[in-house]
PDB file of N, CA and C in Angstrom:
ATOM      1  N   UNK A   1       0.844  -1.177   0.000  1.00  0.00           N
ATOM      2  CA  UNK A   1       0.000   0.000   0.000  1.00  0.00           C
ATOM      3  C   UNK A   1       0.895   1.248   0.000  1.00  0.00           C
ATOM      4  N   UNK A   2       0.414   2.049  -0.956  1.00  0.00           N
ATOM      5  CA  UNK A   2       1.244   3.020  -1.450  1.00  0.00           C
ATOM      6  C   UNK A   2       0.709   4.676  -0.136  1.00  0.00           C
ATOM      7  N   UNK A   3       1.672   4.945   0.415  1.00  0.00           N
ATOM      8  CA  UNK A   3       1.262   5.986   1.649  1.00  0.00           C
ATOM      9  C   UNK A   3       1.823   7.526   0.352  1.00  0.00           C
ATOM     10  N   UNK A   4       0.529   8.648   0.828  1.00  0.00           N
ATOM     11  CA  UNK A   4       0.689   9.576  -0.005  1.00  0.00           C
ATOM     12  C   UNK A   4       1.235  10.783   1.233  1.00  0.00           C
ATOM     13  N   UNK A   5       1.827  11.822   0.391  1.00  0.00           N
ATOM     14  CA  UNK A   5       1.932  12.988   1.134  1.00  0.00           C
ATOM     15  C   UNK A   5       1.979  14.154   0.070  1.00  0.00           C
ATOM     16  N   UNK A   6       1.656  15.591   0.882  1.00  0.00           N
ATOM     17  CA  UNK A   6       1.402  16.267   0.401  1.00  0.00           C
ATOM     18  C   UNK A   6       2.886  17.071   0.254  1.00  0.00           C
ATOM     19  N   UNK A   7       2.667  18.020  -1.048  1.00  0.00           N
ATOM     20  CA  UNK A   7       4.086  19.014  -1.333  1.00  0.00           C
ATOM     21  C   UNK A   7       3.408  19.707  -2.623  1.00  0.00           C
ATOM     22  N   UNK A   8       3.829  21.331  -2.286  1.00  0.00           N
ATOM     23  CA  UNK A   8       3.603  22.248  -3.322  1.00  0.00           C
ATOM     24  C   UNK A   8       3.697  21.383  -4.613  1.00  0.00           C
ATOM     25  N   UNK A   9       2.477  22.185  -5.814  1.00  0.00           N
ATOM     26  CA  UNK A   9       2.973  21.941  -7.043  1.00  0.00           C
ATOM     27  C   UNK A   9       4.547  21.866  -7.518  1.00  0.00           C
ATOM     28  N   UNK A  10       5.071  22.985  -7.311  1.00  0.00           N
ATOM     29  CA  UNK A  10       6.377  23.216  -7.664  1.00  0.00           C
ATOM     30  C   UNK A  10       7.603  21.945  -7.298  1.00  0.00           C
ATOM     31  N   UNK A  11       7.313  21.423  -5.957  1.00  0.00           N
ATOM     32  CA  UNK A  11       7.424  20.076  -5.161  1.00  0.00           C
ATOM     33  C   UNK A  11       7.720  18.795  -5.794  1.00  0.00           C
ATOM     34  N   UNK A  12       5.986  18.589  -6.313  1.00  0.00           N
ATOM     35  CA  UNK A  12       6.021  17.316  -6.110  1.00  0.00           C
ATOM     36  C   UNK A  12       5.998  16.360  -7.642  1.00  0.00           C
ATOM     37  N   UNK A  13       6.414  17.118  -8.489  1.00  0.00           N
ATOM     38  CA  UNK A  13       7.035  16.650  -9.762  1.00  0.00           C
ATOM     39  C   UNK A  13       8.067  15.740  -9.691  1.00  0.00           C
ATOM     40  N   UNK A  14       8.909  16.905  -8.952  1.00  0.00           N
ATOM     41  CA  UNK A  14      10.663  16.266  -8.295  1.00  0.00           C
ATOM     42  C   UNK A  14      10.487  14.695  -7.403  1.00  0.00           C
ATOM     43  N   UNK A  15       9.404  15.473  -6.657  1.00  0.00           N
ATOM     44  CA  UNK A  15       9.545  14.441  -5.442  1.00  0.00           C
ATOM     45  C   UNK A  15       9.128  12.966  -6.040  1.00  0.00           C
ATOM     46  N   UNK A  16       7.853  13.156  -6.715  1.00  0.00           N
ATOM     47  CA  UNK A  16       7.448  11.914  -7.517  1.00  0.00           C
ATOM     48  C   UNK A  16       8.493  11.260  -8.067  1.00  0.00           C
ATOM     49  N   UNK A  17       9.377  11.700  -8.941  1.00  0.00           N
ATOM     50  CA  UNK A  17      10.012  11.101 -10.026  1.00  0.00           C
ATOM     51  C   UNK A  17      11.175  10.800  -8.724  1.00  0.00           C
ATOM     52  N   UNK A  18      11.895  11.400  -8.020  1.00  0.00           N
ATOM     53  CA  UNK A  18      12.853  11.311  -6.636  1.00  0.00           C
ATOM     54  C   UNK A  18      12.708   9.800  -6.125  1.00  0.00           C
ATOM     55  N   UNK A  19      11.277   9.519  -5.326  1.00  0.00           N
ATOM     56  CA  UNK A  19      10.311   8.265  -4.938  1.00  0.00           C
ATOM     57  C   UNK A  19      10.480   7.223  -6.319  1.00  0.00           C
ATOM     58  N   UNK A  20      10.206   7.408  -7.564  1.00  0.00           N
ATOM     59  CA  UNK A  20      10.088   6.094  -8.289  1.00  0.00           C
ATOM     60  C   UNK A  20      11.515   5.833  -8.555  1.00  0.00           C
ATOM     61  N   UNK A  21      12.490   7.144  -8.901  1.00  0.00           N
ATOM     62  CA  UNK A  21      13.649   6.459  -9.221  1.00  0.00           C
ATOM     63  C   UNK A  21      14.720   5.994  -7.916  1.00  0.00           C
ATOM     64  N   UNK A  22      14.050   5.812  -7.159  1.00  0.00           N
ATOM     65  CA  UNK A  22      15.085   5.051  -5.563  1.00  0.00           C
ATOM     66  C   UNK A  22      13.853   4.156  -5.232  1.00  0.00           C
ATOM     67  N   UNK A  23      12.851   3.634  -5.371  1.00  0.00           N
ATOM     68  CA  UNK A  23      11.823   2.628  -5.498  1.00  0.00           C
ATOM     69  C   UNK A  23      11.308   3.056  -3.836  1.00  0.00           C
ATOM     70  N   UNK A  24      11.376   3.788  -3.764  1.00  0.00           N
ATOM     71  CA  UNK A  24      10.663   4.588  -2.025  1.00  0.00           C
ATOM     72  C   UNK A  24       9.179   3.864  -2.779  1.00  0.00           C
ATOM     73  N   UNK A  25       8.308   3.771  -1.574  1.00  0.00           N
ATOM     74  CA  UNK A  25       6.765   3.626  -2.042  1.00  0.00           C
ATOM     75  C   UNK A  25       6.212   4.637  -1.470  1.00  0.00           C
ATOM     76  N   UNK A  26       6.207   5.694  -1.810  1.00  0.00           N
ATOM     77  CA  UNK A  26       5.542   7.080  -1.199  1.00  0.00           C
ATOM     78  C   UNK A  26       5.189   7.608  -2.484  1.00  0.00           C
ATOM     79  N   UNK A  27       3.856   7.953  -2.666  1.00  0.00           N
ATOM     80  CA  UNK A  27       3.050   8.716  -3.704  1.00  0.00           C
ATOM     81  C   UNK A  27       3.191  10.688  -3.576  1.00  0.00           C
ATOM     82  N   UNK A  28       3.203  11.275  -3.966  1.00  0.00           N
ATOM     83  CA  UNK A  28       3.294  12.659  -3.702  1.00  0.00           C
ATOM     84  C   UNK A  28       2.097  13.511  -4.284  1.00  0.00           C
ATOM     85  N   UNK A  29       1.316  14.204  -4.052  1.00  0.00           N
ATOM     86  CA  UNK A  29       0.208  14.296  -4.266  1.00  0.00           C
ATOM     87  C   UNK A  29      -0.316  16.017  -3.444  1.00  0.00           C
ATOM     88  N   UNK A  30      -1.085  16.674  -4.616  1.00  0.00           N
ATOM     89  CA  UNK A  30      -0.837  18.305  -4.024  1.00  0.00           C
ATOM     90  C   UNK A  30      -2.269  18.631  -3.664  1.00  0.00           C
ATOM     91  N   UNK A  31      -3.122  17.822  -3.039  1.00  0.00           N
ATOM     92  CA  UNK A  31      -4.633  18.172  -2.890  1.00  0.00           C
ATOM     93  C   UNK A  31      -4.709  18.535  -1.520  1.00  0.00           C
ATOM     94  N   UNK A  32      -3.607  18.350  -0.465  1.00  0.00           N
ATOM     95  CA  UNK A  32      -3.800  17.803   0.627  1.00  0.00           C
ATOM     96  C   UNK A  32      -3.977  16.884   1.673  1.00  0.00           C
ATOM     97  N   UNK A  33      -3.982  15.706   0.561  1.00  0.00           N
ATOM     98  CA  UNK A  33      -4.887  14.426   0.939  1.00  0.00           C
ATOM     99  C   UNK A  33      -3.869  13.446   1.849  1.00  0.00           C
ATOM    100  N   UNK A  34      -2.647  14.124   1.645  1.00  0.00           N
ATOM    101  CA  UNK A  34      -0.989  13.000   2.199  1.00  0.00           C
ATOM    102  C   UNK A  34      -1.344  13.245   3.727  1.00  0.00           C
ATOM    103  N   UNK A  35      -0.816  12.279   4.404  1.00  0.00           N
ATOM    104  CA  UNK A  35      -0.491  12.013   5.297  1.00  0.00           C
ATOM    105  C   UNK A  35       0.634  13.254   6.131  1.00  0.00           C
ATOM    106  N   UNK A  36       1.161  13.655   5.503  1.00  0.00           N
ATOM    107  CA  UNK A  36       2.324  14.504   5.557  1.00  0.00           C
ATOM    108  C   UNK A  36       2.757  15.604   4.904  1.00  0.00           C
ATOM    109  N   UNK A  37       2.989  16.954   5.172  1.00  0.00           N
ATOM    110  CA  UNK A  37       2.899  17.864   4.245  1.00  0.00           C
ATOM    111  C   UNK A  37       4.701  18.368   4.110  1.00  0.00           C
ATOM    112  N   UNK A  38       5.193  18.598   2.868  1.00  0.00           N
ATOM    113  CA  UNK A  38       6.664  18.422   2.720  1.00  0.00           C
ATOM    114  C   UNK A  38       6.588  20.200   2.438  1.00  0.00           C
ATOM    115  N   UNK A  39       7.046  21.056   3.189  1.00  0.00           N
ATOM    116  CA  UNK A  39       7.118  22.688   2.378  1.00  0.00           C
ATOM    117  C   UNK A  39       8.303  23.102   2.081  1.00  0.00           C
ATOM    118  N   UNK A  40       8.931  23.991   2.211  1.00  0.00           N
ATOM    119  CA  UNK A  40      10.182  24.810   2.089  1.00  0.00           C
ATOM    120  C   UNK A  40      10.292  25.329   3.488  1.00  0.00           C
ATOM    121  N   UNK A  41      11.767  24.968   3.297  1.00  0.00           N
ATOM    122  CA  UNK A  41      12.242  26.154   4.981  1.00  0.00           C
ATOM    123  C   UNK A  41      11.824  27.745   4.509  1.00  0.00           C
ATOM    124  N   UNK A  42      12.087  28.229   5.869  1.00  0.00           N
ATOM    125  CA  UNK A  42      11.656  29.950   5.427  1.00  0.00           C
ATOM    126  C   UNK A  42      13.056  30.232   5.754  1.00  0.00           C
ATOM    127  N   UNK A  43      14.276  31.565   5.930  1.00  0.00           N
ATOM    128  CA  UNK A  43      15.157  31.834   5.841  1.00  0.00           C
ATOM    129  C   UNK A  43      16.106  30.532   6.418  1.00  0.00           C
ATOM    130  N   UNK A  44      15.747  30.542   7.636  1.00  0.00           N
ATOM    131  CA  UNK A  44      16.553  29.604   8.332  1.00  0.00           C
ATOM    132  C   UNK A  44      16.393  28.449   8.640  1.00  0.00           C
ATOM    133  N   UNK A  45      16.785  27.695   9.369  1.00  0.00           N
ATOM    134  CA  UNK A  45      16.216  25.878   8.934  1.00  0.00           C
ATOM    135  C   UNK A  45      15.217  25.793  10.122  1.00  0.00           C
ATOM    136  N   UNK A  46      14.011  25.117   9.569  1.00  0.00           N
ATOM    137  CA  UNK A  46      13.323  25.129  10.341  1.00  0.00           C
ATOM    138  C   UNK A  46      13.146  23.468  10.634  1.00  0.00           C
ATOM    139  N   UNK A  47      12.469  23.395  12.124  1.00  0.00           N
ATOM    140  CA  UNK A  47      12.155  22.265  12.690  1.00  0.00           C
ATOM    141  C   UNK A  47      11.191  21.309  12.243  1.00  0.00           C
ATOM    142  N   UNK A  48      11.250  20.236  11.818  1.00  0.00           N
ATOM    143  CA  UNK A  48      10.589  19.403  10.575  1.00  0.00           C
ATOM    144  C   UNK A  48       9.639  18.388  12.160  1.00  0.00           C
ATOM    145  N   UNK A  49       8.672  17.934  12.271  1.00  0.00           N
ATOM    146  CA  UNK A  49       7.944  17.210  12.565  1.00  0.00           C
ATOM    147  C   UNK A  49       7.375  16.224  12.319  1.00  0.00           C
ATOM    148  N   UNK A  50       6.374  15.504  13.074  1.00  0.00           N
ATOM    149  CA  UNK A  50       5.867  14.005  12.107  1.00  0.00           C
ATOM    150  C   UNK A  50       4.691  14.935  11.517  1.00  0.00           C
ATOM    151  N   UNK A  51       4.172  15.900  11.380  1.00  0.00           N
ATOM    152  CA  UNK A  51       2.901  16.623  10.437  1.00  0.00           C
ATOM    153  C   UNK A  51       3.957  17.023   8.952  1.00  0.00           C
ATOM    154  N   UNK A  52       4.724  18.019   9.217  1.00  0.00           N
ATOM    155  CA  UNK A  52       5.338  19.007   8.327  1.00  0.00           C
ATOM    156  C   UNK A  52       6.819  18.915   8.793  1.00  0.00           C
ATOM    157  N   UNK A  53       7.378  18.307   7.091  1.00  0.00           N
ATOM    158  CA  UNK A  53       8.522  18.122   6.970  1.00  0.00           C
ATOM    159  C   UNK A  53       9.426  19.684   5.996  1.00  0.00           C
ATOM    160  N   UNK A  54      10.143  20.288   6.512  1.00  0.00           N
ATOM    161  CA  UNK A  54      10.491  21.511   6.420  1.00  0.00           C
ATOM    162  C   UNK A  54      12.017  21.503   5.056  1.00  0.00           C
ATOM    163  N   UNK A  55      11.409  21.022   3.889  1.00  0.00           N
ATOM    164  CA  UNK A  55      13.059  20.990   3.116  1.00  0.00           C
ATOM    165  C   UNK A  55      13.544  21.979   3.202  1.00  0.00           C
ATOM    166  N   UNK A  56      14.737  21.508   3.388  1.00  0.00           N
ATOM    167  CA  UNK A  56      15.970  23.071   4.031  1.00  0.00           C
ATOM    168  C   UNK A  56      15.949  23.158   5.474  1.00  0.00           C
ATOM    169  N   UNK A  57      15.184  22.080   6.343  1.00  0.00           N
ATOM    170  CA  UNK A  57      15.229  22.536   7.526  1.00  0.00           C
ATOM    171  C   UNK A  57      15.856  21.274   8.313  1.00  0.00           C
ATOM    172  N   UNK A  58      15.622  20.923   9.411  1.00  0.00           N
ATOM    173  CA  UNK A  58      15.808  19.687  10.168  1.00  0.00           C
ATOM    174  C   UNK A  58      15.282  18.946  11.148  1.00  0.00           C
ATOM    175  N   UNK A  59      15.753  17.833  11.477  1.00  0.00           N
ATOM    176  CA  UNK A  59      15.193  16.933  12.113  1.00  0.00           C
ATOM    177  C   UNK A  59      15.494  16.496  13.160  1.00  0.00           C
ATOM    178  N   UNK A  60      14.964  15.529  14.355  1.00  0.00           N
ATOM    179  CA  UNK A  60      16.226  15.073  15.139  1.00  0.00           C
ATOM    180  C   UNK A  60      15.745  13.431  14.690  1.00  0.00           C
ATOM    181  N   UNK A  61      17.102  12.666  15.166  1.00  0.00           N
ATOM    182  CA  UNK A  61      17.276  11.357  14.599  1.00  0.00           C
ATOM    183  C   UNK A  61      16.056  10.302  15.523  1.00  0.00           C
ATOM    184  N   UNK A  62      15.594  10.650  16.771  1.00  0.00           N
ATOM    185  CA  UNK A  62      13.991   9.659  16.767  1.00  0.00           C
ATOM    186  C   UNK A  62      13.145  10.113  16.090  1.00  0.00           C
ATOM    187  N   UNK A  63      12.884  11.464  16.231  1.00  0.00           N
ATOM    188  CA  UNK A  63      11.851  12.008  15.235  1.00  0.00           C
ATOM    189  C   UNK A  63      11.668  11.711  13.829  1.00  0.00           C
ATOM    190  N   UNK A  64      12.676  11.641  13.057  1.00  0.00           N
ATOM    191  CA  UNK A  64      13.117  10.782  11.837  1.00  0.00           C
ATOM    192  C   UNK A  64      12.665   9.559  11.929  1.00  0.00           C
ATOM    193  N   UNK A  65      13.057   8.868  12.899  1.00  0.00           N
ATOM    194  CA  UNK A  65      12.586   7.073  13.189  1.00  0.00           C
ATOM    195  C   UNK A  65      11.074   7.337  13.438  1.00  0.00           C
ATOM    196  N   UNK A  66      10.677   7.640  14.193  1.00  0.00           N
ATOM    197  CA  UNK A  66       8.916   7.892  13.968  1.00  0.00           C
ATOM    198  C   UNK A  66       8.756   8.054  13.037  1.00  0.00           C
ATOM    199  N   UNK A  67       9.303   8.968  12.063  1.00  0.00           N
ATOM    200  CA  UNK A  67       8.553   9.642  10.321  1.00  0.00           C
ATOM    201  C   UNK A  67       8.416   7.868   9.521  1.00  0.00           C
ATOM    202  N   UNK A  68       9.455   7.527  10.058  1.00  0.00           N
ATOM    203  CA  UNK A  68       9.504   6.112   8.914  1.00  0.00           C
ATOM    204  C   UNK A  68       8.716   5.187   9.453  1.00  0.00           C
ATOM    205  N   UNK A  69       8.527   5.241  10.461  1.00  0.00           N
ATOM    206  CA  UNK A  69       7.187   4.229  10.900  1.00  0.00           C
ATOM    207  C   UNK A  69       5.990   4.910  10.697  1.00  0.00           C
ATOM    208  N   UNK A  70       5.569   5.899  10.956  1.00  0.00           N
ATOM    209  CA  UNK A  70       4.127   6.816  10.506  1.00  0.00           C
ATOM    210  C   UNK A  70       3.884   6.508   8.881  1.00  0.00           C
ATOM    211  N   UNK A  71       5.197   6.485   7.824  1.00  0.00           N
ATOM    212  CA  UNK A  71       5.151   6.423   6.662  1.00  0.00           C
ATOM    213  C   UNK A  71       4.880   4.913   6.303  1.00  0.00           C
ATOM    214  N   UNK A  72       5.382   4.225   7.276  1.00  0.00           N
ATOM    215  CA  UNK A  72       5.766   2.424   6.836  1.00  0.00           C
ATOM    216  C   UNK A  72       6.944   2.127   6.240  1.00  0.00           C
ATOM    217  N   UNK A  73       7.955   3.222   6.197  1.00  0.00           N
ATOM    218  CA  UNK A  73       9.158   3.307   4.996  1.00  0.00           C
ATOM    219  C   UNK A  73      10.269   2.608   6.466  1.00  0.00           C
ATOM    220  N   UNK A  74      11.515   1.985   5.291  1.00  0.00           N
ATOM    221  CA  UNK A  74      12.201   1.645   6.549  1.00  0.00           C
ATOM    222  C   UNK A  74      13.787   3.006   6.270  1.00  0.00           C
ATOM    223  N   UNK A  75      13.414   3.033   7.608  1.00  0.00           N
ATOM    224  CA  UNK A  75      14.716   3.936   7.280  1.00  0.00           C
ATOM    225  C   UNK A  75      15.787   4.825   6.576  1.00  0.00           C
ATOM    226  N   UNK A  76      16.638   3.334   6.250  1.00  0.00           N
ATOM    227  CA  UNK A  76      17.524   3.973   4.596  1.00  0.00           C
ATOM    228  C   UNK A  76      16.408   4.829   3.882  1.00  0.00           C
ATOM    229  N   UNK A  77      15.106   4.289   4.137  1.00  0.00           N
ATOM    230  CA  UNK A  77      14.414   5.494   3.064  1.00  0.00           C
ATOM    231  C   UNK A  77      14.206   6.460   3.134  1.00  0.00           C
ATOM    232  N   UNK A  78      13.661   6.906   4.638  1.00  0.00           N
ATOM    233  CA  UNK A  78      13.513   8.279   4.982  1.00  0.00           C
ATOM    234  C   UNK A  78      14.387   8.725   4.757  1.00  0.00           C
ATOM    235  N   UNK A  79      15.872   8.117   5.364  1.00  0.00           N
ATOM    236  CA  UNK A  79      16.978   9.061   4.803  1.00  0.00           C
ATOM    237  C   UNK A  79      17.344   9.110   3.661  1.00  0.00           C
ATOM    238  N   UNK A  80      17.353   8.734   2.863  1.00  0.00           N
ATOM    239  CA  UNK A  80      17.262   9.022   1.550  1.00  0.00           C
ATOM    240  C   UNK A  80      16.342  10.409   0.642  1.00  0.00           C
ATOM    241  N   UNK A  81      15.141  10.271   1.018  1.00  0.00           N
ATOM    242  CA  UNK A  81      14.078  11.321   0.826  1.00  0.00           C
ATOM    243  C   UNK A  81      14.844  12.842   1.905  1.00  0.00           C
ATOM    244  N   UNK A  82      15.359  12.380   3.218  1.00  0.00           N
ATOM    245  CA  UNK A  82      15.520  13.421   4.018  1.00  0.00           C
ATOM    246  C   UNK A  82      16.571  14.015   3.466  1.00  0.00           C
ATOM    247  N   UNK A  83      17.669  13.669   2.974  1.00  0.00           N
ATOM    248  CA  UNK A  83      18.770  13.888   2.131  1.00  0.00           C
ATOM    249  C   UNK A  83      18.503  14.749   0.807  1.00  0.00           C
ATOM    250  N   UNK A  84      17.695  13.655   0.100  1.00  0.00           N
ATOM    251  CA  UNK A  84      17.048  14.844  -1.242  1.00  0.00           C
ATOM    252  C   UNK A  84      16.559  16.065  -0.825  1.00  0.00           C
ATOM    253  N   UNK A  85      15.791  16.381   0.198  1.00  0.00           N
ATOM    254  CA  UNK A  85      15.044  17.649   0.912  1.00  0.00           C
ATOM    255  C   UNK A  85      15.641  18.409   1.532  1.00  0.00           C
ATOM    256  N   UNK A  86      17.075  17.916   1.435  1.00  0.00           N
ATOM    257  CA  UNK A  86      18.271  18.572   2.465  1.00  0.00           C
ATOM    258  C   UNK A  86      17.816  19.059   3.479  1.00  0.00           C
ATOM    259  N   UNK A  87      16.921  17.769   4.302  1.00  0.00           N
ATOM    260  CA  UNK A  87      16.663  17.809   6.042  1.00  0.00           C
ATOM    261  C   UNK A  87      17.807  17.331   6.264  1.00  0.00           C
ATOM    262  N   UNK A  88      18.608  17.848   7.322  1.00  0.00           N
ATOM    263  CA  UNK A  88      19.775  17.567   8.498  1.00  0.00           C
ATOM    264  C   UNK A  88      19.292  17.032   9.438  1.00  0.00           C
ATOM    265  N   UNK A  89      19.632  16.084   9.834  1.00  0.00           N
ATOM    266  CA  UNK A  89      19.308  15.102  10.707  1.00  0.00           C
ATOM    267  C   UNK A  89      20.657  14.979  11.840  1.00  0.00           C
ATOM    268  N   UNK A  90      19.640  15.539  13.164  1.00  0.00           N
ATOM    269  CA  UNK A  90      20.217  16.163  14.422  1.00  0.00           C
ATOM    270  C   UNK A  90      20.080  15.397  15.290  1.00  0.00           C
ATOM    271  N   UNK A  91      21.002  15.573  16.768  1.00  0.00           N
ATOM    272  CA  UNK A  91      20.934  14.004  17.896  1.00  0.00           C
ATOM    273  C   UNK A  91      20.906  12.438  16.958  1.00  0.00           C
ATOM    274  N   UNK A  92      21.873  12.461  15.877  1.00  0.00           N
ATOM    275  CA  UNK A  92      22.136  11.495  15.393  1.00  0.00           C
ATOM    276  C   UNK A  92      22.795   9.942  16.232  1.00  0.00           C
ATOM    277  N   UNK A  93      21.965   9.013  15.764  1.00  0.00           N
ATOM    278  CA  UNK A  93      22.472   7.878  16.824  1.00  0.00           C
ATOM    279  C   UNK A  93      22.694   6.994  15.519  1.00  0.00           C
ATOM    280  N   UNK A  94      23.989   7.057  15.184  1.00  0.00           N
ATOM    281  CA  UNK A  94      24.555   7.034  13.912  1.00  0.00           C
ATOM    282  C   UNK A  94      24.477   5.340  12.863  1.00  0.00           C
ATOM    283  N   UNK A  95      23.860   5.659  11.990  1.00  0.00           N
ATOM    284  CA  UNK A  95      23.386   4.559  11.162  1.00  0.00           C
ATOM    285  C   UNK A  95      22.118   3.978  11.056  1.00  0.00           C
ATOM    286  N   UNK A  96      21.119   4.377  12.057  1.00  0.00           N
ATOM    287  CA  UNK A  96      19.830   4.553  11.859  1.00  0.00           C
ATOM    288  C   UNK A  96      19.279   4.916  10.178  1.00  0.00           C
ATOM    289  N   UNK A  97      20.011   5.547   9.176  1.00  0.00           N
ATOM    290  CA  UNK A  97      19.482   6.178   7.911  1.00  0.00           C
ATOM    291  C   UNK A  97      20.218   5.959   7.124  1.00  0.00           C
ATOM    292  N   UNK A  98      21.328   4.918   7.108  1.00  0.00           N
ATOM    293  CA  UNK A  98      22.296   4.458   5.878  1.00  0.00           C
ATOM    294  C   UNK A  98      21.702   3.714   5.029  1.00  0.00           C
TER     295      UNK A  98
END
């Protein structure tokens, strides 16, 4: 079962094609309807959550481990996606996202 999240038009072109070409199973989808809403940082990096994931902003490394269980994704994937979104991933307990 394919889990959706939400991200600006501008977004989720990238993100789609991002998801099929690393075989993530996350749908991207701009109605609202995701599980999760992906935006842009505003100047400075902002604090990413299990609602709203902040590209350009960051994370801390359980909070990350929750995102991938809320999503069903294992790990390597979030970090993978968190990487493309250039979320920084903070209180790292190292190898959790390889």
């Amino acid at each position: 079962m394919t889990t959706s999240i939400d991200a600006p038009t501008d977004m989720a072109n990238d993100l789609n094609g991002f998801c099929s070409a690393k075989s993530i199973d996350l749908s991207v989808v701009t109605d609202q309807s995701g599980i999760l809403k992906v935006v842009p940082s505003g100047p400075e990096r902002q604090e990413s959550d299990l609602e709203t994931v902040y590209a350009g902003g960051w994370i801390s490394c359980p909070r990350a481990r929750a995102l991938a269980k809320r999503l069903s994704l294992p790990g390597r994937d979030i970090g993978k996606l968190l990487t493309h979104l250039d979320v920084k991933i903070r209180e790292c307990e190292l190898g959790c996202f390889g």
